[in-house]
C-alpha atoms as a PDB file:
ATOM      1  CA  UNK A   1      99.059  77.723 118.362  1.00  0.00           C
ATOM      2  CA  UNK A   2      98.983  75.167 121.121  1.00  0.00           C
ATOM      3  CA  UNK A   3     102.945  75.438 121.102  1.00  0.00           C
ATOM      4  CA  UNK A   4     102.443  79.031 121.988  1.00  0.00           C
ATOM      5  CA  UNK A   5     100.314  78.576 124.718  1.00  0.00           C
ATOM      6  CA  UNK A   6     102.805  75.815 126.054  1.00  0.00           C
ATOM      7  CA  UNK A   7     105.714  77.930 126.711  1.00  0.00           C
ATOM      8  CA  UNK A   8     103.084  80.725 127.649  1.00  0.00           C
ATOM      9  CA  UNK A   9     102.054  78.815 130.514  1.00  0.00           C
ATOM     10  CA  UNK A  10     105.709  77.450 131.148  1.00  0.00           C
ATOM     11  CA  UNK A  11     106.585  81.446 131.923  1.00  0.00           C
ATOM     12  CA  UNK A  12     103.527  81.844 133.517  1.00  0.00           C
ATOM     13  CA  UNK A  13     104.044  79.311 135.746  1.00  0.00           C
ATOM     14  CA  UNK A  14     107.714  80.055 136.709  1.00  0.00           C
ATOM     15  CA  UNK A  15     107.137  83.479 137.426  1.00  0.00           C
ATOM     16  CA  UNK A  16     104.086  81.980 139.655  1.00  0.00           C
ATOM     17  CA  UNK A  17     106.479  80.082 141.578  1.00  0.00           C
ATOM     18  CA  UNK A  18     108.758  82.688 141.797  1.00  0.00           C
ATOM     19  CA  UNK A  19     105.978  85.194 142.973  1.00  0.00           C
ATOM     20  CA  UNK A  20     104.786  83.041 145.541  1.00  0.00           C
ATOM     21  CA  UNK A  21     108.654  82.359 147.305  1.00  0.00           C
ATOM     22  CA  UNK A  22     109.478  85.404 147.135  1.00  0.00           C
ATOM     23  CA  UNK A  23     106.065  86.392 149.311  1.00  0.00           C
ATOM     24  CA  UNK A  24     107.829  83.931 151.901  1.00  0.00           C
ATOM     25  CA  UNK A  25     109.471  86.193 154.429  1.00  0.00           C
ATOM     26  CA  UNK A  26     110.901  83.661 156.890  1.00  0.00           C
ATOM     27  CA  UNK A  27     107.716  81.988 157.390  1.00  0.00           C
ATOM     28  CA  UNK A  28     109.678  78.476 157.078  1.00  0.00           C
ATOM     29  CA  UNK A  29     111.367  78.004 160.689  1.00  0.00           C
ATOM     30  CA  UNK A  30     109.342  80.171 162.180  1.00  0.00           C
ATOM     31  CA  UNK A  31     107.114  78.353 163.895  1.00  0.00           C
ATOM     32  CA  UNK A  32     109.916  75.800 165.333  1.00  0.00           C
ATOM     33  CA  UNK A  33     111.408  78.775 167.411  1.00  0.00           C
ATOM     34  CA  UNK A  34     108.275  78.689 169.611  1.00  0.00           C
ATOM     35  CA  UNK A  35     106.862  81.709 168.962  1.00  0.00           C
ATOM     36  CA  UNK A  36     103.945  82.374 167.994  1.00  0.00           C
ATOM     37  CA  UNK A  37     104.062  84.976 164.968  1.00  0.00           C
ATOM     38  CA  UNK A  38     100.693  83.433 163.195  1.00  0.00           C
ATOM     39  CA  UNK A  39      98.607  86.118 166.023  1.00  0.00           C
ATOM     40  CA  UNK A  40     100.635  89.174 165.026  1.00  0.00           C
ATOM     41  CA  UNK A  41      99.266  91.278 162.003  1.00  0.00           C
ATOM     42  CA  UNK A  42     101.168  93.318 159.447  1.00  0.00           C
ATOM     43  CA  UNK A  43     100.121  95.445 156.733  1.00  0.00           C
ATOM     44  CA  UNK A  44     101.434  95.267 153.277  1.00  0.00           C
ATOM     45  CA  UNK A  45     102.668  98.141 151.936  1.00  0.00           C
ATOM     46  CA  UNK A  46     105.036  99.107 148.994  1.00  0.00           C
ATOM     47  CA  UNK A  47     107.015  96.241 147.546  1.00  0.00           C
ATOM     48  CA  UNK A  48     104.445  93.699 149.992  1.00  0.00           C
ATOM     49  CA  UNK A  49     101.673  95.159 148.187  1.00  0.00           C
ATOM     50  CA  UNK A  50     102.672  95.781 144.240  1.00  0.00           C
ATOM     51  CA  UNK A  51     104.256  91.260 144.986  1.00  0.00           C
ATOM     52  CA  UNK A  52     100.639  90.674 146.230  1.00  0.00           C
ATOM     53  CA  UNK A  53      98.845  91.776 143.590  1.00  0.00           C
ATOM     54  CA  UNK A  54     101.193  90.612 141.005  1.00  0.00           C
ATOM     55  CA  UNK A  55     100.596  86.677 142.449  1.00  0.00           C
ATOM     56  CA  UNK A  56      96.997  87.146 142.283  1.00  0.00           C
ATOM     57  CA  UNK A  57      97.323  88.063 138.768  1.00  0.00           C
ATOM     58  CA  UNK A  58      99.728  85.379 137.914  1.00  0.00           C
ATOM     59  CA  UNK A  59      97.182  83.070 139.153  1.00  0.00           C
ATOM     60  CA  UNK A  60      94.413  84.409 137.170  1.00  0.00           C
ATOM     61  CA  UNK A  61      96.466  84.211 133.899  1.00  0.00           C
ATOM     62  CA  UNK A  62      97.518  80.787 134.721  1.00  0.00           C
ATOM     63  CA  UNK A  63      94.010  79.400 135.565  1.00  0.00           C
ATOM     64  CA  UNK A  64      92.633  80.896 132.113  1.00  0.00           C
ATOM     65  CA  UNK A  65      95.493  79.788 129.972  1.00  0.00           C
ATOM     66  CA  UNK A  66      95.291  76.419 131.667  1.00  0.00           C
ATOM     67  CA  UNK A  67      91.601  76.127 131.078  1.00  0.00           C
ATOM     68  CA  UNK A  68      92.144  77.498 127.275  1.00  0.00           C
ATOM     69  CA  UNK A  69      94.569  75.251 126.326  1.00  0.00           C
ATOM     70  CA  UNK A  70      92.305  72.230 127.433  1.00  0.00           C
ATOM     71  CA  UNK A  71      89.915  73.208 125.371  1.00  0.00           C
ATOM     72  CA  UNK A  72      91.925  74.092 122.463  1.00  0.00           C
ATOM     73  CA  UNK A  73      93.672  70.481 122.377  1.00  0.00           C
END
């Protein structure tokens, strides 16, 4: 079972990662351009939204598998 719950949290994890860049909407250079786009606000909506909510339950299934296979091995 603990094999399982290895390559569960392997996918997990990678689709995590991939969750999280894919939020990343040319935040990287930005602030090196000299603007200042931290002040301006933006509402999610559609795609923003559905990604959002996907990475916070990503990281909820990843902190409970995490925390069940401790205590399993």
């Amino acid at each position: 079972m603990g094999n399982y719950l290895d390559i569960a949290l392997i996918i997990i994890s990678i689709a995590l990662v991939a969750a999280v860049i894919l939020q990343n909407k040319g935040v990287g250079l930005g602030g090196l351009s000299g603007s200042d786009s931290g002040s301006m606000f933006s509402a999610r909506r559609g795609i923003e939204k559905t990604l959002f909510y996907v990475t916070i339950g990503l990281a909820v299934v990843f902190f409970i598998l995490t925390i069940v296979t401790v205590a399993i091995k």
